[in-house]
Protein backbone atom coordinates (compact mmCIF):
# COMPACT_ATOMS: atom_id res chain seq x y z
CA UNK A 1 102.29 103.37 33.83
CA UNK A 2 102.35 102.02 37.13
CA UNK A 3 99.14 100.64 38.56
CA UNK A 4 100.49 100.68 42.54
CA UNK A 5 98.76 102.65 44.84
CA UNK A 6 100.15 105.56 46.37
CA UNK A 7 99.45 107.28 49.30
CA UNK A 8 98.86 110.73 49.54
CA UNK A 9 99.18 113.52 52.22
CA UNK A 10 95.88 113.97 52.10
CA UNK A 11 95.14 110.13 52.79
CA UNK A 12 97.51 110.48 55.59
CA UNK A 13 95.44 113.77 56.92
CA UNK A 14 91.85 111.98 56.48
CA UNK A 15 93.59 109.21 58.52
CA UNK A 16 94.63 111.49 61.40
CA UNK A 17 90.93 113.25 61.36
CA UNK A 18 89.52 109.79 61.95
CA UNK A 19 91.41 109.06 64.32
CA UNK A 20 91.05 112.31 66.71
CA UNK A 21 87.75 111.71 68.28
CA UNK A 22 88.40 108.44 69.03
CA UNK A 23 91.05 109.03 70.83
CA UNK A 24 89.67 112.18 72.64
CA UNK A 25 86.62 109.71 73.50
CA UNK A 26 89.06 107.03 75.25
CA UNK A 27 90.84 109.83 76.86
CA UNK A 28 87.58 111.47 78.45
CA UNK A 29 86.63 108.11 79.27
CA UNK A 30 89.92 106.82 81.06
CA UNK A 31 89.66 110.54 83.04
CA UNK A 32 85.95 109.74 83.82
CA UNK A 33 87.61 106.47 85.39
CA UNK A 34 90.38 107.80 87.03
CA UNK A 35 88.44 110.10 88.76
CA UNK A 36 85.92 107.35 89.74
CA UNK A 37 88.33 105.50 91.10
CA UNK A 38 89.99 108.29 93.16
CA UNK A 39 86.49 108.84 94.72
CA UNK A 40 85.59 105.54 95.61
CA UNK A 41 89.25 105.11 97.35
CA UNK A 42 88.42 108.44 99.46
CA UNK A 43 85.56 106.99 100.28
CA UNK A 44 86.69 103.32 101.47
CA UNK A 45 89.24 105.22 103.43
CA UNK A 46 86.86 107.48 105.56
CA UNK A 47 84.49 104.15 106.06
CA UNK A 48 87.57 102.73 107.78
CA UNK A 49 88.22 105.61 110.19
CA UNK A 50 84.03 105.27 110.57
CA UNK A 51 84.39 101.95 111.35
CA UNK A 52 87.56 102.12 113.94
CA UNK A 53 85.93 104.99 115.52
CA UNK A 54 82.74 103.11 116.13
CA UNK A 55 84.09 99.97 117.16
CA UNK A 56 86.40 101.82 120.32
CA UNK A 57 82.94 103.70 121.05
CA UNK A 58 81.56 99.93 121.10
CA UNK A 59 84.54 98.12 122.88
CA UNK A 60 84.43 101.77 125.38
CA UNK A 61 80.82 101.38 126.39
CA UNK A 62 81.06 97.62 126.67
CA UNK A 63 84.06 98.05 129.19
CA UNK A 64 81.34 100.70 131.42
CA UNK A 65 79.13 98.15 131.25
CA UNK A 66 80.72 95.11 132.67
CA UNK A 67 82.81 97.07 135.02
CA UNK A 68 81.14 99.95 135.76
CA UNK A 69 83.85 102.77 134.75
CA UNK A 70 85.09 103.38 131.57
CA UNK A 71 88.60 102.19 130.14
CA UNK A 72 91.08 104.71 131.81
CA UNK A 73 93.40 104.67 128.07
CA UNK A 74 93.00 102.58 124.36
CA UNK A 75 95.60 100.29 125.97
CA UNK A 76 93.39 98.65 128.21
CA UNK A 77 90.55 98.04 125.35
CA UNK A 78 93.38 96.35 123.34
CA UNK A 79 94.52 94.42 126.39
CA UNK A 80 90.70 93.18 127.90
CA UNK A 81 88.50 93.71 125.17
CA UNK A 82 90.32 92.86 121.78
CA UNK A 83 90.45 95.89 119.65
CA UNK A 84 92.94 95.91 117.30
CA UNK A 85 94.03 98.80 114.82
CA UNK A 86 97.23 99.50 112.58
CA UNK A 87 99.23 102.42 114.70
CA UNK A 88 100.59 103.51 111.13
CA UNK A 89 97.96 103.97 109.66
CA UNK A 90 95.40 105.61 112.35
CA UNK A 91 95.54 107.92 115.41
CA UNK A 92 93.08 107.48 118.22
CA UNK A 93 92.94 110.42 120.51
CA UNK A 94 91.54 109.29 123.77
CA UNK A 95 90.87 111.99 126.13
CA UNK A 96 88.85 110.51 129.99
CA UNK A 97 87.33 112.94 131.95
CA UNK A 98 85.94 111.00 134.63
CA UNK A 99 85.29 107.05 135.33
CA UNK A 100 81.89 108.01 134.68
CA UNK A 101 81.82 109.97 131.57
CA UNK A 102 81.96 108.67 127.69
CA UNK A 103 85.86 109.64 127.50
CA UNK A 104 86.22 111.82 123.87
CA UNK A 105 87.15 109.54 121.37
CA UNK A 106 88.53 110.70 117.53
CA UNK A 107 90.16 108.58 115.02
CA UNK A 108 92.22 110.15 112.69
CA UNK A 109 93.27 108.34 109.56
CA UNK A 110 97.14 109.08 108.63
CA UNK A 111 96.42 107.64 104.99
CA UNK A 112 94.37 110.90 104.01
């Protein structure tokens, strides 16, 4: 008789069962990740539209008050005041009404 062990199907089935709810734990988990990740990365994205948006306010109201109008176009911050953003990635919609008014300012991030 021989003495070596064999395996059965239903070895090979209690093996399987084992193995299913690990695997449907890891999978939950790496969704519960994924979807983490997606929402911090929206997140970062509409910080950096905040951030652009509040730094032409900043650089705008900075211009009215050394010269006493405000920036006739975003060209002339970038020129005498230093701002800086990539042209790829974001929009900035300008819009002056008057020398005197806060012109209407919206960034629009291209990324989202």
């Amino acid at each position: 008789m021989n003495h070596t062990e064999k395996i059965h199907r239903s070895d090979i089935g209690h093996f399987w069962k084992g193995l299913i709810l690990p695997v449907l734990i890891f999978l939950g988990l790496l969704l519960f990740l994924s979807a983490g990740i997606g929402n911090v990365s929206s997140l970062s994205e509409e910080e950096s539209r905040r951030c652009l948006q509040d730094a032409v306010i900043r650089a705008t109201v900075q211009c009215y008050a050394l010269e006493g109008m405000y920036p006739p176009n975003i060209e002339y911050l970038e020129d005498h005041y230093g701002l800086s953003f990539d042209r790829e990635r974001f929009i900035v919609h300008y819009e002056v009404f008057a020398g005197n008014i806060l012109p209407d300012i919206t960034v629009i991030d291209l990324s989202m």
